[in-house]
C-alpha atoms as a PDB file:
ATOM      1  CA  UNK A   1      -0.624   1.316 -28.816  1.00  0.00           C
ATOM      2  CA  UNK A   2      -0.162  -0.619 -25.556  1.00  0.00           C
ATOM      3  CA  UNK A   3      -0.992   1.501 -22.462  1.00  0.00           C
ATOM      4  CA  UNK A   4       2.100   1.741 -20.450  1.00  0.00           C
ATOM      5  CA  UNK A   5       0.813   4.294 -17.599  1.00  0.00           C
ATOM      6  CA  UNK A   6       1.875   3.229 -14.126  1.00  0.00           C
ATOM      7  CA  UNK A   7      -0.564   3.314 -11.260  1.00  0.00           C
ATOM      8  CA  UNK A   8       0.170   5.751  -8.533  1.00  0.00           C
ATOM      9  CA  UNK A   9       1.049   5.628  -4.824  1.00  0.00           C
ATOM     10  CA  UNK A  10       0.145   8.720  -2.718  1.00  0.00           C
ATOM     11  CA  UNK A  11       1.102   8.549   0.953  1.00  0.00           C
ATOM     12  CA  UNK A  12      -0.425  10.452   3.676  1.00  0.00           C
ATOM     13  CA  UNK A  13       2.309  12.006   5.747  1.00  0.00           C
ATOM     14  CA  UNK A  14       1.485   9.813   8.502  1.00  0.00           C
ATOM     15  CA  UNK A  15       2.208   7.105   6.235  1.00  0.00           C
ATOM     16  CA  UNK A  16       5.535   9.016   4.055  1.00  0.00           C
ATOM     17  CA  UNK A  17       7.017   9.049   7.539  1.00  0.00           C
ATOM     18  CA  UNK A  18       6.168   5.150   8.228  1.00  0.00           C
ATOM     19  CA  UNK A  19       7.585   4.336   5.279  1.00  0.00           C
ATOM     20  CA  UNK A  20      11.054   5.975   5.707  1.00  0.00           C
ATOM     21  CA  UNK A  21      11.285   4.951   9.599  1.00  0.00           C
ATOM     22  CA  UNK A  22      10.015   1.081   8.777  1.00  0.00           C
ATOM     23  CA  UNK A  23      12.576   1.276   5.704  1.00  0.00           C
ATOM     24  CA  UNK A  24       9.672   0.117   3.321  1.00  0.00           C
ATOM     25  CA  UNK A  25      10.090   0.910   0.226  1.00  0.00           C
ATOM     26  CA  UNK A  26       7.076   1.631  -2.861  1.00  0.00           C
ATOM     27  CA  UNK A  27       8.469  -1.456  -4.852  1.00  0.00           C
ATOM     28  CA  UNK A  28       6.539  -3.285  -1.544  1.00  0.00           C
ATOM     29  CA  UNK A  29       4.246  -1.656  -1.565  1.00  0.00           C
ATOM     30  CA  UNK A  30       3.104  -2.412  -4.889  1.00  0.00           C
ATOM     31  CA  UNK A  31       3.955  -6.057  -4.052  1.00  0.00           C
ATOM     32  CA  UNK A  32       1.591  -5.899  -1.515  1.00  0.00           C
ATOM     33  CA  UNK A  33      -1.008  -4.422  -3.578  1.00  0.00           C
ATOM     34  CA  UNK A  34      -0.612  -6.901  -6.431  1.00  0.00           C
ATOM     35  CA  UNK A  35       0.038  -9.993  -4.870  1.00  0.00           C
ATOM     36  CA  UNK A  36      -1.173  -9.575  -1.268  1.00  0.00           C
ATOM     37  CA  UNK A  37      -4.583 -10.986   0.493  1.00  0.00           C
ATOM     38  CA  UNK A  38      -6.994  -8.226   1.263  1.00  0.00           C
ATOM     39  CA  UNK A  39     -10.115  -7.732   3.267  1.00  0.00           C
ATOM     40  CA  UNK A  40     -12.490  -4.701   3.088  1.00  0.00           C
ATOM     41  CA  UNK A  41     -12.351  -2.575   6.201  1.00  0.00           C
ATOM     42  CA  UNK A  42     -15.370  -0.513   5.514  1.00  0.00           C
ATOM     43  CA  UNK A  43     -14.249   2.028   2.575  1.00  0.00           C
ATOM     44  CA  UNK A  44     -10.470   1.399   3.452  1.00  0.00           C
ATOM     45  CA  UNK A  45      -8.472  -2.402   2.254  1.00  0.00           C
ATOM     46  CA  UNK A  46      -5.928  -3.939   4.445  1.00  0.00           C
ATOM     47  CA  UNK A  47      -3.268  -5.535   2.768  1.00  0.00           C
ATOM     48  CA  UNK A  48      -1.019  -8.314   3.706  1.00  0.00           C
ATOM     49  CA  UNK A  49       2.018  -9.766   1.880  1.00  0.00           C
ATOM     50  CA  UNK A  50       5.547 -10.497   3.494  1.00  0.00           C
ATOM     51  CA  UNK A  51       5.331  -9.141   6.547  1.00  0.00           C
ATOM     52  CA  UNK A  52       4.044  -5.726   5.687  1.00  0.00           C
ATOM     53  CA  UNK A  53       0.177  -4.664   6.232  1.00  0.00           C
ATOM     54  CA  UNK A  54      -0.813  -1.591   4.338  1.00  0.00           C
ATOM     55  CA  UNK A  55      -4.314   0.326   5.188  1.00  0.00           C
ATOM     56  CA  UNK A  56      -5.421   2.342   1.970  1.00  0.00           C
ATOM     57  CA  UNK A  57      -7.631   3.086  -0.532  1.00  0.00           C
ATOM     58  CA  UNK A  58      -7.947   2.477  -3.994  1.00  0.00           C
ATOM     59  CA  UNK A  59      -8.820   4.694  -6.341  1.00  0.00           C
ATOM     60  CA  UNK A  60      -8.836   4.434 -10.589  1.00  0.00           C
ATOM     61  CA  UNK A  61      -4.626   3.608 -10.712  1.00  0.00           C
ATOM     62  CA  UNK A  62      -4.265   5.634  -7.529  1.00  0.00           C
ATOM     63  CA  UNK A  63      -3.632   4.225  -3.967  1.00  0.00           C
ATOM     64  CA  UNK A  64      -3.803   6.553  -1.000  1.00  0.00           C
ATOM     65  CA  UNK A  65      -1.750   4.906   1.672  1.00  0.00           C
ATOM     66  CA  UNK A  66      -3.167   5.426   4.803  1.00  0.00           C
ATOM     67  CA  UNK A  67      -0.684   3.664   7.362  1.00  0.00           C
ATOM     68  CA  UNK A  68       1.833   0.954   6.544  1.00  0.00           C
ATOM     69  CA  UNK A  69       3.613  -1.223   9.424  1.00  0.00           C
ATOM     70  CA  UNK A  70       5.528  -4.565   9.938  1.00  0.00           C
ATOM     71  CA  UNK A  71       3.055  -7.265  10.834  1.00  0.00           C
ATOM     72  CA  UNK A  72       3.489  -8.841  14.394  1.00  0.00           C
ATOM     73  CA  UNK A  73       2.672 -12.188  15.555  1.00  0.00           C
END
């Protein structure tokens, strides 16, 4: 039987209330985790894809957002 269990995202508050004033929504977010480039920031991964840089960590199908923001040039 194929495994059909989604990964998780759990938001900090910090980040819940990002996310609702920067109108991102968790479909990006997973975008950004599957298909963005990342770079180790000690224990924590940035994420980059479209715009949108998420700080978080990864855990076995579970990422704890940390902060989330629209990238600026």
């Amino acid at each position: 039987m194929e495994n059909t269990k989604r990964c998780s995202v759990r938001p900090s508050n910090h980040a819940a209330d990002q996310l609702v004033e920067r109108g991102i929504t968790e479909y990006e977010l997973f975008e950004a985790f599957v298909r963005g480039a990342k770079r180790a920031i000690g224990v924590k991964i940035l994420c980059e894809y479209k715009g949108i840089e998420v700080v978080y960590k990864q855990f076995p199908c579970n990422y704890f957002v940390i902060t989330v923001y629209h990238k600026t040039r």
